[in-house]
C-alpha atoms as a PDB file:
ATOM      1  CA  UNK A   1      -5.951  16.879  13.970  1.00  0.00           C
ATOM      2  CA  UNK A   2      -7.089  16.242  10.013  1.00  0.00           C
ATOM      3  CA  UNK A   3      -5.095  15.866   7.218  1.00  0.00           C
ATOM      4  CA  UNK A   4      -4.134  19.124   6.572  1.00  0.00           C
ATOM      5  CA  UNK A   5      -2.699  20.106   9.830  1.00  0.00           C
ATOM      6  CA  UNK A   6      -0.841  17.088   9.983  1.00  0.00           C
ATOM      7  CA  UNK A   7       3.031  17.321   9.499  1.00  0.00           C
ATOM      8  CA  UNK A   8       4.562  15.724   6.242  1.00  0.00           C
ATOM      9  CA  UNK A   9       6.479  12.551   7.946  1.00  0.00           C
ATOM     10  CA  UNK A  10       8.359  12.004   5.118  1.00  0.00           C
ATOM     11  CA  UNK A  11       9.675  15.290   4.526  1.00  0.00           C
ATOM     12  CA  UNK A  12      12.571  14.140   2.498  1.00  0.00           C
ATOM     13  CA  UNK A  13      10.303  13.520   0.111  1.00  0.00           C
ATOM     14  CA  UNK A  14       8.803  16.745  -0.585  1.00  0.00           C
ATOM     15  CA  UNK A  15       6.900  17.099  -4.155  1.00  0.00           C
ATOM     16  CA  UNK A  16       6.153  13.293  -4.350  1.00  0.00           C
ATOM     17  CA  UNK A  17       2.631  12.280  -3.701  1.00  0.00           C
ATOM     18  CA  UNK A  18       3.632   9.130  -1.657  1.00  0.00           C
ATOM     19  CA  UNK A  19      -0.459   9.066   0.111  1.00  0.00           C
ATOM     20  CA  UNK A  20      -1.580   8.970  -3.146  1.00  0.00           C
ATOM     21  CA  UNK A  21       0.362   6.536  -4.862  1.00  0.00           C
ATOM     22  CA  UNK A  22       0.337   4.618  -1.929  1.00  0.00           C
ATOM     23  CA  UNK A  23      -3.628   4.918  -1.971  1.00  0.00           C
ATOM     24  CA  UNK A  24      -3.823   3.927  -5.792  1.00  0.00           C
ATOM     25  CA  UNK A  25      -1.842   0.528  -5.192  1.00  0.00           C
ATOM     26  CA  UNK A  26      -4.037  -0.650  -2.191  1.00  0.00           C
ATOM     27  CA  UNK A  27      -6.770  -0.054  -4.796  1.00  0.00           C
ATOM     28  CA  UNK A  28      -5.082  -2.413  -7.170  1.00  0.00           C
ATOM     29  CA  UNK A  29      -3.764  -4.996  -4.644  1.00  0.00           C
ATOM     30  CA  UNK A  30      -7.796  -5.278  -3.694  1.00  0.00           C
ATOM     31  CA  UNK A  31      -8.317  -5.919  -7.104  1.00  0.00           C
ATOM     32  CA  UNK A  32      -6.540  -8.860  -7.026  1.00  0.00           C
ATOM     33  CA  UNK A  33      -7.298  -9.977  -3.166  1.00  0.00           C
ATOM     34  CA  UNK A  34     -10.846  -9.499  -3.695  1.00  0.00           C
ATOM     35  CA  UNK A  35     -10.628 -12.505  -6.197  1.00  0.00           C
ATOM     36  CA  UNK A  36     -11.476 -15.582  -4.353  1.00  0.00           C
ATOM     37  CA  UNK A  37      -8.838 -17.317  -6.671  1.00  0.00           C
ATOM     38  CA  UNK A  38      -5.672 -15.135  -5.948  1.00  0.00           C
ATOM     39  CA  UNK A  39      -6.513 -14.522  -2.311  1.00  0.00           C
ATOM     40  CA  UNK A  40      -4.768 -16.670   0.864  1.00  0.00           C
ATOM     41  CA  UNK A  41      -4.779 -16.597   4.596  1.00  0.00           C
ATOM     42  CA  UNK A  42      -1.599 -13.964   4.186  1.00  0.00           C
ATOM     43  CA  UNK A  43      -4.001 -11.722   2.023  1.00  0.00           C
ATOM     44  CA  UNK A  44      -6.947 -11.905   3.939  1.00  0.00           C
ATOM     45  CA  UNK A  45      -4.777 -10.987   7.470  1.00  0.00           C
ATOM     46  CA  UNK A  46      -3.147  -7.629   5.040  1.00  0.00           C
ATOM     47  CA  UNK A  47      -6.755  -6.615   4.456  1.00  0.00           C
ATOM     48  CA  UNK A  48      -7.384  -6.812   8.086  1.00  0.00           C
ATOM     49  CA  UNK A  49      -4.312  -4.551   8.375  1.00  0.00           C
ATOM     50  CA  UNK A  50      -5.301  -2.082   5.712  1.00  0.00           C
ATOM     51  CA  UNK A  51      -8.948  -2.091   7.050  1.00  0.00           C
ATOM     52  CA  UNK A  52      -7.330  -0.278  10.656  1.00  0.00           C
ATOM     53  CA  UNK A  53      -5.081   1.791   8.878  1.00  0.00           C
ATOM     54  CA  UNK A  54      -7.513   3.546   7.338  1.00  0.00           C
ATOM     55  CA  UNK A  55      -8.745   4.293  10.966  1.00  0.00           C
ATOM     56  CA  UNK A  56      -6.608   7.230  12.444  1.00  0.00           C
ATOM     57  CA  UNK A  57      -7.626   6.136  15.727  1.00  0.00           C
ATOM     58  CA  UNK A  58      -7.043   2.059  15.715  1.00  0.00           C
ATOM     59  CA  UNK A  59      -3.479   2.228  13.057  1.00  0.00           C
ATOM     60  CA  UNK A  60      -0.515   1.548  14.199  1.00  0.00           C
ATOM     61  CA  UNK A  61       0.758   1.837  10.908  1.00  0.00           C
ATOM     62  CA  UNK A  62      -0.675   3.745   8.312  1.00  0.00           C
ATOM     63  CA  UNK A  63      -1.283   1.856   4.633  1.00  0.00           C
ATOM     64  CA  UNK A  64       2.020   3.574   3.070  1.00  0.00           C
ATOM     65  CA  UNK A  65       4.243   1.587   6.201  1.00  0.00           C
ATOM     66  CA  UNK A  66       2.079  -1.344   5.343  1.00  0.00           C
ATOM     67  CA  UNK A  67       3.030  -1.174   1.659  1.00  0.00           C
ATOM     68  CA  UNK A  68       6.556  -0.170   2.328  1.00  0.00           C
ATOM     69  CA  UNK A  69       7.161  -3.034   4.825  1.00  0.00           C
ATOM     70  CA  UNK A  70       5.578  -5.618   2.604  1.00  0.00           C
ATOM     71  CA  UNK A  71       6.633  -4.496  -1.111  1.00  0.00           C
ATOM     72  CA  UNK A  72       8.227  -8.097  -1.252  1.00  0.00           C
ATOM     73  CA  UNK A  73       5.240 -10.239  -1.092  1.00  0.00           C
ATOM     74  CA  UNK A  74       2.733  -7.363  -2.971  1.00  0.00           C
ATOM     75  CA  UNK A  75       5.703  -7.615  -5.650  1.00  0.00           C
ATOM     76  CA  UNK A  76       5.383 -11.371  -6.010  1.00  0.00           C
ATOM     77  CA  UNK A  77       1.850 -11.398  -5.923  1.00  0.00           C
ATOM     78  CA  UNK A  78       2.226  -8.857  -8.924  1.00  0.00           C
ATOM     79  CA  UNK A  79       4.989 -10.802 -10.607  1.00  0.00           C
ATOM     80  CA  UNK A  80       2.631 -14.296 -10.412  1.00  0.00           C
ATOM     81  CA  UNK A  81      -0.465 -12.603 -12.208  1.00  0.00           C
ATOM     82  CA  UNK A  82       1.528 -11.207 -14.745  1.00  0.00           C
ATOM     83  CA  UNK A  83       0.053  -7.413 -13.561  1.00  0.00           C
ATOM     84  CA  UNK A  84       3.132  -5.488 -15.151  1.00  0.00           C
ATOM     85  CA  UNK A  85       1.195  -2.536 -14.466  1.00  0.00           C
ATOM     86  CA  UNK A  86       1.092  -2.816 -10.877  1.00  0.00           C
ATOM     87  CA  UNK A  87       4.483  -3.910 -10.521  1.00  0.00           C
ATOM     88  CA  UNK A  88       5.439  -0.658 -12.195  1.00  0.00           C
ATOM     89  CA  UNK A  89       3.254   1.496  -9.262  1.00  0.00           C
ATOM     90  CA  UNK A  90       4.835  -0.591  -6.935  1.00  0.00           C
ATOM     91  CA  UNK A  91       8.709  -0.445  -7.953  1.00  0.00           C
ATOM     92  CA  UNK A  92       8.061   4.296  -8.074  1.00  0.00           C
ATOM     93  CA  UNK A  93       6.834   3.797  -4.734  1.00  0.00           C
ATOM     94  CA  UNK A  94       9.543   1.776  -3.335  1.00  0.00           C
ATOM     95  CA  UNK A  95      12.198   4.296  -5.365  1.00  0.00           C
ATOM     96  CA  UNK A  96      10.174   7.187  -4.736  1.00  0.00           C
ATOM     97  CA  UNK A  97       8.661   7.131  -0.687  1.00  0.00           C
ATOM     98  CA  UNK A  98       9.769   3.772   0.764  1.00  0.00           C
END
């Protein structure tokens, strides 16, 4: 089953593009976990995570669950490199689809 035949699981939130803004913050977390200097042993087991959730057939959670279940940590990594920006995806997608 693709994409499109899939049912919306988070039908309460009709309208609000929670695969894509979930998709744009992984993009922006990597931008800071790709950096040698910001990464840890946490960070490096998440990217692990995110790398299956992209598979359909391996997940077990897909990347918004992963976001949603670990807005804490993403928040403070956020919050310690000063990226208001991202802390600002991050706090609509909590509001908005977690």
């Amino acid at each position: 089953m693709d994409s499109i035949d899939a049912p919306d699981r988070y039908v309460s939130f009709k309208g609000i593009d929670c695969e894509g803004n979930s998709r744009r913050i992984i993009d922006w977390l990597y931008m800071h976990i790709d950096d040698p200097a910001k990464t840890n042993a946490f960070w490096e087991r998440f990217r692990a995570k995110l790398a299956v959730a992209e598979d359909p057939l391996k997940r077990q959670a897909d990347g918004l669950c992963l976001l949603c279940s670990n807005i804490y940590y993403i928040a403070d990594l956020f919050e310690e490199h000063d990226d208001e920006e991202g802390l600002a995806m991050l706090r609509r997608l909590e509001d908005e689809c977690c």
